[in-house]
PDB file of N, CA and C in Angstrom:
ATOM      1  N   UNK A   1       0.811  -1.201   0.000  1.00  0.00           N
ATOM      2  CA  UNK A   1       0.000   0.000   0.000  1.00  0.00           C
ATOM      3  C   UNK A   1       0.861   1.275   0.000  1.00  0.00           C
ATOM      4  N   UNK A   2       1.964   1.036   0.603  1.00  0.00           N
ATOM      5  CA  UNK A   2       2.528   2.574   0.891  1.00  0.00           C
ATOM      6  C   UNK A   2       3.433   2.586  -0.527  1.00  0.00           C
ATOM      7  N   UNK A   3       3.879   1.777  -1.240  1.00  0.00           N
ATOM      8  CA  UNK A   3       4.632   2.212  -2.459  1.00  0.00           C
ATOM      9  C   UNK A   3       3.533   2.685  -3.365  1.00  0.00           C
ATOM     10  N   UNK A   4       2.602   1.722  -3.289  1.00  0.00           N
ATOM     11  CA  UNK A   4       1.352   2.391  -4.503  1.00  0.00           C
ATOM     12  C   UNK A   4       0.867   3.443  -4.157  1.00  0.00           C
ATOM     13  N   UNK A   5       1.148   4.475  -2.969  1.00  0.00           N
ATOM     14  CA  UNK A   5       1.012   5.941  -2.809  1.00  0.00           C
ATOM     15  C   UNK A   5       2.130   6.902  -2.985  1.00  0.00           C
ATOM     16  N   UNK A   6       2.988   6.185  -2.723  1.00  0.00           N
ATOM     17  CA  UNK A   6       4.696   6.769  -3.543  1.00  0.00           C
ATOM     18  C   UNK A   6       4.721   6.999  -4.679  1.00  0.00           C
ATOM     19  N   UNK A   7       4.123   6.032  -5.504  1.00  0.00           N
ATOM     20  CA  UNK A   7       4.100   6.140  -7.419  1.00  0.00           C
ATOM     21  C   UNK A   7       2.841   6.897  -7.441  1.00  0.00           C
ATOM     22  N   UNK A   8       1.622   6.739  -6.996  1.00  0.00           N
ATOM     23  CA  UNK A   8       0.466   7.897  -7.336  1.00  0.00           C
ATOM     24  C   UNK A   8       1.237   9.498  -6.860  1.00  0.00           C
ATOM     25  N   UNK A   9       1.822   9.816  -5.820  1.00  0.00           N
ATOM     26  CA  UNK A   9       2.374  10.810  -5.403  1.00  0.00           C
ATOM     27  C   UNK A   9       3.202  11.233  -6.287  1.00  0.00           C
ATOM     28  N   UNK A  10       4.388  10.616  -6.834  1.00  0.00           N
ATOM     29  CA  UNK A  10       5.379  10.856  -7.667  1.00  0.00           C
ATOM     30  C   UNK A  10       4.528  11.487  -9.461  1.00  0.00           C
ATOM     31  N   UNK A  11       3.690  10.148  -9.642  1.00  0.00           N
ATOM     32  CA  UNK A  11       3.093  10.667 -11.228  1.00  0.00           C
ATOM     33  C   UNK A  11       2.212  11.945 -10.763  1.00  0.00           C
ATOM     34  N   UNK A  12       1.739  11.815  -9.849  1.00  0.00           N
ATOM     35  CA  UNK A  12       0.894  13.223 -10.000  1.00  0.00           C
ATOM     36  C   UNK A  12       1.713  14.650  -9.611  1.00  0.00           C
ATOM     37  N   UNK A  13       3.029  14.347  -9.356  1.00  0.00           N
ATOM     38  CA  UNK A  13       4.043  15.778  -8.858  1.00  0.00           C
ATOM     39  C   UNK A  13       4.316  15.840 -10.462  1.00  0.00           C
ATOM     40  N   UNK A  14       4.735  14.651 -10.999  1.00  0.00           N
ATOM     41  CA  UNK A  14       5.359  15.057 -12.372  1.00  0.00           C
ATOM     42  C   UNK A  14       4.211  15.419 -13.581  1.00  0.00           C
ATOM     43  N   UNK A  15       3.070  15.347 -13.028  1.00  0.00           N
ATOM     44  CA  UNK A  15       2.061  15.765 -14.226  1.00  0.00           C
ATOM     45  C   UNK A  15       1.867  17.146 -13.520  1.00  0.00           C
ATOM     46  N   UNK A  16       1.601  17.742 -12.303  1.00  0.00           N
ATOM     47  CA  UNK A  16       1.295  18.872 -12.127  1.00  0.00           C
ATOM     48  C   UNK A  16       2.736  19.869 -12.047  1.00  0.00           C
ATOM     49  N   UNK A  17       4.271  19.174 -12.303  1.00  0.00           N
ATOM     50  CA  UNK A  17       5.130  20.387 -12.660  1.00  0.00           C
ATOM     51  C   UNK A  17       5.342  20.531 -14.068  1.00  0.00           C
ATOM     52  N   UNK A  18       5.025  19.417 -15.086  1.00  0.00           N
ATOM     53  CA  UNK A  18       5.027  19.754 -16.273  1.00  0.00           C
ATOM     54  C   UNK A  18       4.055  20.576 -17.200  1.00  0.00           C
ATOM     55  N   UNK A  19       3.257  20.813 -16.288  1.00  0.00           N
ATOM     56  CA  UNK A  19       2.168  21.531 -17.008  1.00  0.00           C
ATOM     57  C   UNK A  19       1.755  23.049 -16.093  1.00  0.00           C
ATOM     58  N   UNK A  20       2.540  22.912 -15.187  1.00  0.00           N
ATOM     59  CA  UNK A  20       2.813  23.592 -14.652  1.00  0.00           C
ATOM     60  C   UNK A  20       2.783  25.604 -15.301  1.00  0.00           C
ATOM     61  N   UNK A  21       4.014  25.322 -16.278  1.00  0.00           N
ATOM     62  CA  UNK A  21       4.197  26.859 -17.161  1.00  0.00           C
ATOM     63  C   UNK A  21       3.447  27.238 -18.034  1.00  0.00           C
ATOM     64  N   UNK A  22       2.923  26.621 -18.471  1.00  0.00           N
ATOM     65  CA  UNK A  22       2.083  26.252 -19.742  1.00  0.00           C
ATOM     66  C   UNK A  22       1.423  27.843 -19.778  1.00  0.00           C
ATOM     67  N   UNK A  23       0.661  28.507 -18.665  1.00  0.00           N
ATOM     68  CA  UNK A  23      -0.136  29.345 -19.369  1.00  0.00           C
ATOM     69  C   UNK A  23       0.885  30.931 -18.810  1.00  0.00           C
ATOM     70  N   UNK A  24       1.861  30.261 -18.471  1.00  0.00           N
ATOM     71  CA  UNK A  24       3.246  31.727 -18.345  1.00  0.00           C
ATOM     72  C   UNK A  24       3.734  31.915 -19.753  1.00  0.00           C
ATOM     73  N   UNK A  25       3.861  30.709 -20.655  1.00  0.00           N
ATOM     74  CA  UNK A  25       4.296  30.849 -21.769  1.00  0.00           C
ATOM     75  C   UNK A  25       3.503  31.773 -22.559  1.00  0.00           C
ATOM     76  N   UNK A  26       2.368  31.016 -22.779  1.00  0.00           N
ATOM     77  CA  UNK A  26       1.162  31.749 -23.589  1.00  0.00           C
ATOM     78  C   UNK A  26       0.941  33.415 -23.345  1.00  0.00           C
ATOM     79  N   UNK A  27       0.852  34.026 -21.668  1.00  0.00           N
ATOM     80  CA  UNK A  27       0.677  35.139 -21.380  1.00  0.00           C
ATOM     81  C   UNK A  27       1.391  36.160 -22.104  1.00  0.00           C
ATOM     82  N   UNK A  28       3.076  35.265 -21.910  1.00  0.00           N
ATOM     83  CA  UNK A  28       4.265  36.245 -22.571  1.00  0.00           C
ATOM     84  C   UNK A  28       4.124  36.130 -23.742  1.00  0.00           C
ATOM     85  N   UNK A  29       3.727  35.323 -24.948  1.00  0.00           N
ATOM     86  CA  UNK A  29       3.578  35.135 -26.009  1.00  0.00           C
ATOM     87  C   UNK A  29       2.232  36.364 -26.480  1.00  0.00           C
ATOM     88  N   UNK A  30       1.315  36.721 -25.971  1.00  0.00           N
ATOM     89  CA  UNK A  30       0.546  37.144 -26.591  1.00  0.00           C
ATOM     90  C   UNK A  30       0.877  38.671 -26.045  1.00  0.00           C
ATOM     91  N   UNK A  31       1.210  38.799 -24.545  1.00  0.00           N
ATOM     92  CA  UNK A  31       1.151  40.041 -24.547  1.00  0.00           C
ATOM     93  C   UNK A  31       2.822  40.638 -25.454  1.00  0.00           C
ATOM     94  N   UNK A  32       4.057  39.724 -25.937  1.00  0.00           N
ATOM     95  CA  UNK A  32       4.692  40.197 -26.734  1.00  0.00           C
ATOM     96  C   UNK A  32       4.028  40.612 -28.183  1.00  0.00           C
ATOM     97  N   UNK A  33       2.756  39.988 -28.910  1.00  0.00           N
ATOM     98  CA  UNK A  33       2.251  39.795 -29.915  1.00  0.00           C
ATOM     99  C   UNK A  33       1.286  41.603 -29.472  1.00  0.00           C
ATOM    100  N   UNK A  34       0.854  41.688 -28.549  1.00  0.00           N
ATOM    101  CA  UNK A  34       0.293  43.161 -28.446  1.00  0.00           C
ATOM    102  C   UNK A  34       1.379  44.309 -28.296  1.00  0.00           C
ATOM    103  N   UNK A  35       2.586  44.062 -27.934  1.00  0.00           N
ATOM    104  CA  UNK A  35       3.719  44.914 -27.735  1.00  0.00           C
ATOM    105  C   UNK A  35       3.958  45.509 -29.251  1.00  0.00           C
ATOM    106  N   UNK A  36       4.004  44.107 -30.082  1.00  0.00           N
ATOM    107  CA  UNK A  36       4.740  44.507 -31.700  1.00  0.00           C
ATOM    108  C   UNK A  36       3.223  44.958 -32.265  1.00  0.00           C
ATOM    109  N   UNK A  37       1.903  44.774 -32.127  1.00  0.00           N
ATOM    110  CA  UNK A  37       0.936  45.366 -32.530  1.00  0.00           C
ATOM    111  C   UNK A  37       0.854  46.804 -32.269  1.00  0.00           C
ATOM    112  N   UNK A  38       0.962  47.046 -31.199  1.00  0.00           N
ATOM    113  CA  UNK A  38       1.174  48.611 -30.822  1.00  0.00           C
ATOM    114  C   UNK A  38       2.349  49.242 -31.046  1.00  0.00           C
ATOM    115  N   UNK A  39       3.318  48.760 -31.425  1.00  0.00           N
ATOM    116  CA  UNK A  39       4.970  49.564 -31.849  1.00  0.00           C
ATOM    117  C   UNK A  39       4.762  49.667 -33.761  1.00  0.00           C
ATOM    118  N   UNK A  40       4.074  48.542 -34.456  1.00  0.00           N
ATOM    119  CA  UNK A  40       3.714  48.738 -35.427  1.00  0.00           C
ATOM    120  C   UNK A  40       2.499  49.922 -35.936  1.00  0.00           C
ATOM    121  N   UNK A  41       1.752  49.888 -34.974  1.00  0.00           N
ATOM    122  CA  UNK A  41       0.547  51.088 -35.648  1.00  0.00           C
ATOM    123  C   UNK A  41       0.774  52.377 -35.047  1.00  0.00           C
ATOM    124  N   UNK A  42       1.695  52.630 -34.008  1.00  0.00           N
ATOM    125  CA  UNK A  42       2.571  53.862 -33.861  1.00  0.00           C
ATOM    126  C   UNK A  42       3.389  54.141 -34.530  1.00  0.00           C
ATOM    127  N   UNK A  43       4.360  53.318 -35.325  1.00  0.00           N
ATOM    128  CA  UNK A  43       4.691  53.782 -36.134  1.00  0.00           C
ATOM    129  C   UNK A  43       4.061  54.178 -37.104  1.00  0.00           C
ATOM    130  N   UNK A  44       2.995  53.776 -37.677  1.00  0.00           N
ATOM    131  CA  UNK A  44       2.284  53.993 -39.177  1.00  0.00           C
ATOM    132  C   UNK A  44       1.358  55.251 -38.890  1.00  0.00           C
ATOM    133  N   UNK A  45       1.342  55.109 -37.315  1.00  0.00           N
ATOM    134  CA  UNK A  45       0.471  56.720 -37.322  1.00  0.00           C
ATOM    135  C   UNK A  45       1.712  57.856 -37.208  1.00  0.00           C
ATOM    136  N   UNK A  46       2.841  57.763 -36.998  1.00  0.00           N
ATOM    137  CA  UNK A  46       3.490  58.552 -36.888  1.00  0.00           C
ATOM    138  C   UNK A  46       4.011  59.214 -38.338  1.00  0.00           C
ATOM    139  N   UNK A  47       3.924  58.070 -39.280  1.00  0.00           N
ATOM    140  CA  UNK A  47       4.346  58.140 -40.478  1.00  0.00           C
ATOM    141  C   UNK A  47       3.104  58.839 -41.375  1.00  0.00           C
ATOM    142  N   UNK A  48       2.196  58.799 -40.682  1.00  0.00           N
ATOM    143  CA  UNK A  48       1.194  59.122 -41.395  1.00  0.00           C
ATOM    144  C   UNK A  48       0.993  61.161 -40.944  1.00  0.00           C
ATOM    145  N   UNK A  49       1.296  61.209 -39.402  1.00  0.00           N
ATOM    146  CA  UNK A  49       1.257  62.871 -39.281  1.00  0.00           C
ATOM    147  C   UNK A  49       2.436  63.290 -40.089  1.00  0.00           C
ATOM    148  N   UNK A  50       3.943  62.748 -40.165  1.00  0.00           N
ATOM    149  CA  UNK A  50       4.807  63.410 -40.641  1.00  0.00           C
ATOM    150  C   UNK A  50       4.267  63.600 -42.349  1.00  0.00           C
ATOM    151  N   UNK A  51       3.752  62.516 -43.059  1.00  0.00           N
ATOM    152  CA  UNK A  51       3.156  63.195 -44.360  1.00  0.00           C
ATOM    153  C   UNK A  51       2.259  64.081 -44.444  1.00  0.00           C
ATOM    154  N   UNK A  52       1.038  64.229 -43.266  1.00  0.00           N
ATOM    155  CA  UNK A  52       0.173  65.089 -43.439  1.00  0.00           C
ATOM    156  C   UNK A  52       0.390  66.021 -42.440  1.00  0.00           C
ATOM    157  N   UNK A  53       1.142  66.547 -41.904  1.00  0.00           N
ATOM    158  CA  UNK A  53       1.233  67.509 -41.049  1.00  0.00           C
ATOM    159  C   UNK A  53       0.076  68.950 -41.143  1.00  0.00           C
ATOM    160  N   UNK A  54      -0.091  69.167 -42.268  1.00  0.00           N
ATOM    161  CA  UNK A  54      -1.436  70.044 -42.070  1.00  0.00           C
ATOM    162  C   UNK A  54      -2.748  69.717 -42.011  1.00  0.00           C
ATOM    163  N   UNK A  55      -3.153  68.282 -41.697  1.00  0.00           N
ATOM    164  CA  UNK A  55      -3.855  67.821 -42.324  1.00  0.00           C
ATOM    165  C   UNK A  55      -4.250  66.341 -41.662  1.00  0.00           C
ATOM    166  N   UNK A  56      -4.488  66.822 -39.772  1.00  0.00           N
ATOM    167  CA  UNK A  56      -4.206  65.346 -39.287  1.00  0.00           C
ATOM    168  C   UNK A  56      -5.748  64.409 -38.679  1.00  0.00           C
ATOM    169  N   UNK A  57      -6.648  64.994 -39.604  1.00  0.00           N
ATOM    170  CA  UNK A  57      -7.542  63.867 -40.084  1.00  0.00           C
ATOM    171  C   UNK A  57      -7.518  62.875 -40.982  1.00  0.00           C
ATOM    172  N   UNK A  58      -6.640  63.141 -41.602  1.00  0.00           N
ATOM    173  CA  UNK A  58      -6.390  62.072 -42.554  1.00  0.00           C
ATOM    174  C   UNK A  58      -5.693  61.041 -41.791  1.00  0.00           C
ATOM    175  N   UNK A  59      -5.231  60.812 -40.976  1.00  0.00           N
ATOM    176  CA  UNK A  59      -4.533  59.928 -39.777  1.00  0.00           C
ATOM    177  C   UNK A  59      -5.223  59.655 -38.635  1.00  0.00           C
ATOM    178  N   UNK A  60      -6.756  60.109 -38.570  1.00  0.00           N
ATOM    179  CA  UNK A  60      -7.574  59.697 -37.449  1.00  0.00           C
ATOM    180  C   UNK A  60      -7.585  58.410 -37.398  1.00  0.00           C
ATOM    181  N   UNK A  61      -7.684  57.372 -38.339  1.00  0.00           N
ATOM    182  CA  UNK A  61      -7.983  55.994 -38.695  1.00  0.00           C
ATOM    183  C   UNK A  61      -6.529  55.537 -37.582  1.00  0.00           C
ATOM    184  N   UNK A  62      -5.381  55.743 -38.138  1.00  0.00           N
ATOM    185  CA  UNK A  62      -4.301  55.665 -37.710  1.00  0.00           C
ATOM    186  C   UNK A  62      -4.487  55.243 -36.389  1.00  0.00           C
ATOM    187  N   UNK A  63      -4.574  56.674 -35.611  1.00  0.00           N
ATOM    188  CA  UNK A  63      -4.588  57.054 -34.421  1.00  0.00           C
ATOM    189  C   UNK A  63      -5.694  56.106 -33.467  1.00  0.00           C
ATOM    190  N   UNK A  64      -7.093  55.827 -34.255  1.00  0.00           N
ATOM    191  CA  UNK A  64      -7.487  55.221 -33.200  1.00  0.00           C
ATOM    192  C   UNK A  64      -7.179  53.484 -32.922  1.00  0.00           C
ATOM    193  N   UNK A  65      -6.544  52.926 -34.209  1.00  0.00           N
ATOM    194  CA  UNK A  65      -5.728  51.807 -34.405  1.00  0.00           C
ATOM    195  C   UNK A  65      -4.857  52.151 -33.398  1.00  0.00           C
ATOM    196  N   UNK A  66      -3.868  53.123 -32.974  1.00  0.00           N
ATOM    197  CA  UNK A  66      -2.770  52.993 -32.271  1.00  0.00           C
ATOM    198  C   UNK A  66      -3.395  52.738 -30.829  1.00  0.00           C
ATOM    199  N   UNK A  67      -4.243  53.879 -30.336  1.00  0.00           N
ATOM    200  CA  UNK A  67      -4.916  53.480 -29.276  1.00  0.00           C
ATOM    201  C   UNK A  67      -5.545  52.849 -29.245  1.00  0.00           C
ATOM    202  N   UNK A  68      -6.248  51.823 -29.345  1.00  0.00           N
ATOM    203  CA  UNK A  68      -6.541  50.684 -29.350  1.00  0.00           C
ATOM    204  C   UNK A  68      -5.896  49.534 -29.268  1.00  0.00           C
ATOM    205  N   UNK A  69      -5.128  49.569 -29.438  1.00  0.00           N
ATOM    206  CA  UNK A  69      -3.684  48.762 -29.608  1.00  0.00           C
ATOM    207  C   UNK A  69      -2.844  49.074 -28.624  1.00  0.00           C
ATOM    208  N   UNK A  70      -3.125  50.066 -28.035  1.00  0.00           N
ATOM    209  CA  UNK A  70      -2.442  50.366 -26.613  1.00  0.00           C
ATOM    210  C   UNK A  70      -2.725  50.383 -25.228  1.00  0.00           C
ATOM    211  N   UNK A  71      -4.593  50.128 -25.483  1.00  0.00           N
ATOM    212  CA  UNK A  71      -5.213  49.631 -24.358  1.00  0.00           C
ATOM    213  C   UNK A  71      -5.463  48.234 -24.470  1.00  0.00           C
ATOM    214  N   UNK A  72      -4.948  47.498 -25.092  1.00  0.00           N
ATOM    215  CA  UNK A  72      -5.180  46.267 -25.131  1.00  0.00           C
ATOM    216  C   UNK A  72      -3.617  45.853 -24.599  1.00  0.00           C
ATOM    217  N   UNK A  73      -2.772  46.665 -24.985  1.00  0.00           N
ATOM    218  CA  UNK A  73      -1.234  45.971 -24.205  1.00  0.00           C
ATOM    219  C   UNK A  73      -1.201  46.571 -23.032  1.00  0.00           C
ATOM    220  N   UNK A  74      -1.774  47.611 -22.582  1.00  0.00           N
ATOM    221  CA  UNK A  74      -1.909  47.742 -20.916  1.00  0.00           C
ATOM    222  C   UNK A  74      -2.655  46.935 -20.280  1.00  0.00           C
ATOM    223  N   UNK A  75      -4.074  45.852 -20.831  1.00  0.00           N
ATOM    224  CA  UNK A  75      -4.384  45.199 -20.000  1.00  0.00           C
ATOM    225  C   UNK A  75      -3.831  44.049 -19.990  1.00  0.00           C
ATOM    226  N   UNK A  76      -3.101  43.611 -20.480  1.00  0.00           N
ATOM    227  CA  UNK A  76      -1.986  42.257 -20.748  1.00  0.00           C
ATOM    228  C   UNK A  76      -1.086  43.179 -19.207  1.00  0.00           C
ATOM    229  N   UNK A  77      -0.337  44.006 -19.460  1.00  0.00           N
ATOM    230  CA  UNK A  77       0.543  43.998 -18.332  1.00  0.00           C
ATOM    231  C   UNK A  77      -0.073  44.398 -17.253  1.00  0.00           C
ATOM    232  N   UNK A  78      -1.176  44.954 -16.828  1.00  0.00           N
ATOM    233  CA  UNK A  78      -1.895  45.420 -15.439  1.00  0.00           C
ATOM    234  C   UNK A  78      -1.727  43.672 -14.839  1.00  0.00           C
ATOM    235  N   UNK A  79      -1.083  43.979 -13.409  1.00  0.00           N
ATOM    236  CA  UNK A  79      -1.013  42.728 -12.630  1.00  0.00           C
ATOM    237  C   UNK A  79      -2.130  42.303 -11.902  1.00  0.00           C
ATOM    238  N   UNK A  80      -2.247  41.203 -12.174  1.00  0.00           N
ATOM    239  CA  UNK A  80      -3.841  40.479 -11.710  1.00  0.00           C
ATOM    240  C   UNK A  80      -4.548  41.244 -10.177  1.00  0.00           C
ATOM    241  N   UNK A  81      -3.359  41.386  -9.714  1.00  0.00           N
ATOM    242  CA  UNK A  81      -4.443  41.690  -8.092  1.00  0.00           C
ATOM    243  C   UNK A  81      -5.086  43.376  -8.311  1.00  0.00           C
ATOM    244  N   UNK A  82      -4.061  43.848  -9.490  1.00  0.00           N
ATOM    245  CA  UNK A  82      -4.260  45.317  -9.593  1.00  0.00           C
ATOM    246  C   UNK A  82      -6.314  45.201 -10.523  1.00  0.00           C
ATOM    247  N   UNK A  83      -5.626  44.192 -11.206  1.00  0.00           N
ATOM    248  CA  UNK A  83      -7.753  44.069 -11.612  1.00  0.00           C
ATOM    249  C   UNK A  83      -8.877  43.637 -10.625  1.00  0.00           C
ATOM    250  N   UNK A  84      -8.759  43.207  -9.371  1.00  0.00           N
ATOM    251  CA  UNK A  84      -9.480  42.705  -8.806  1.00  0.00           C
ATOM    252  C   UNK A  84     -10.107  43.615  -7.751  1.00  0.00           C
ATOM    253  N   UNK A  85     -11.439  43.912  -8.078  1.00  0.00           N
ATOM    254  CA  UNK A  85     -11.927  45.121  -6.918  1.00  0.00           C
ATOM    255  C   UNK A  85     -11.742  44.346  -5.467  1.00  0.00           C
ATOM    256  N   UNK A  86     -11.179  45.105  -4.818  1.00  0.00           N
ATOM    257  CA  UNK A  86     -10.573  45.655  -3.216  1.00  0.00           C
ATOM    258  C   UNK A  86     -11.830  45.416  -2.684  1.00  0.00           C
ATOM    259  N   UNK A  87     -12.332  44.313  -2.012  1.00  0.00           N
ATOM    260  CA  UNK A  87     -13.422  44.310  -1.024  1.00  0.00           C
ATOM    261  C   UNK A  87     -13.156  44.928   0.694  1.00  0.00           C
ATOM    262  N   UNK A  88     -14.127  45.535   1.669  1.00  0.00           N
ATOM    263  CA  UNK A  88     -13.640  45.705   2.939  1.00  0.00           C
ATOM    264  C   UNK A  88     -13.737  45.079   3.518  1.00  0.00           C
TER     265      UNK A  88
END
């Protein structure tokens, strides 16, 4: 009895540390994927006032792509307890 709780103990340490990272990977993976989304449409809005400098409706489209793209990579990095309303 006590080895057949040694091997249930053992397989279940090694199934719950291998799967363990799994969704640390993914987090960093996507919130890097919103980092280069928002460094890409800042640039293209930036590129877009320096052509139209008199003229920066023509870059509204731009602009709200960039922001948008920039509140979506602040809620990737806001730290979990910082989202969770504060009960008394």
């Amino acid at each position: 009895m006590q080895v057949l709780s040694t091997v249930r103990f053992g397989v279940t340490a090694v199934c719950v540390l291998s799967v363990g990272g799994c969704g640390t990977a993914t987090s960093v993976d996507a919130t890097n994927l919103e980092a280069q989304s928002y460094q890409s449409s800042a640039a293209d809005y930036r590129k877009c006032v320096a052509a139209y400098p008199n003229d920066p409706k023509v870059c509204e489209e731009r602009r709200l792509i960039m922001e948008t793209n920039q509140r979506a990579l602040n809620m990737m990095t806001i730290p979990a307890n910082d989202t969770i309303a504060k009960r008394p």
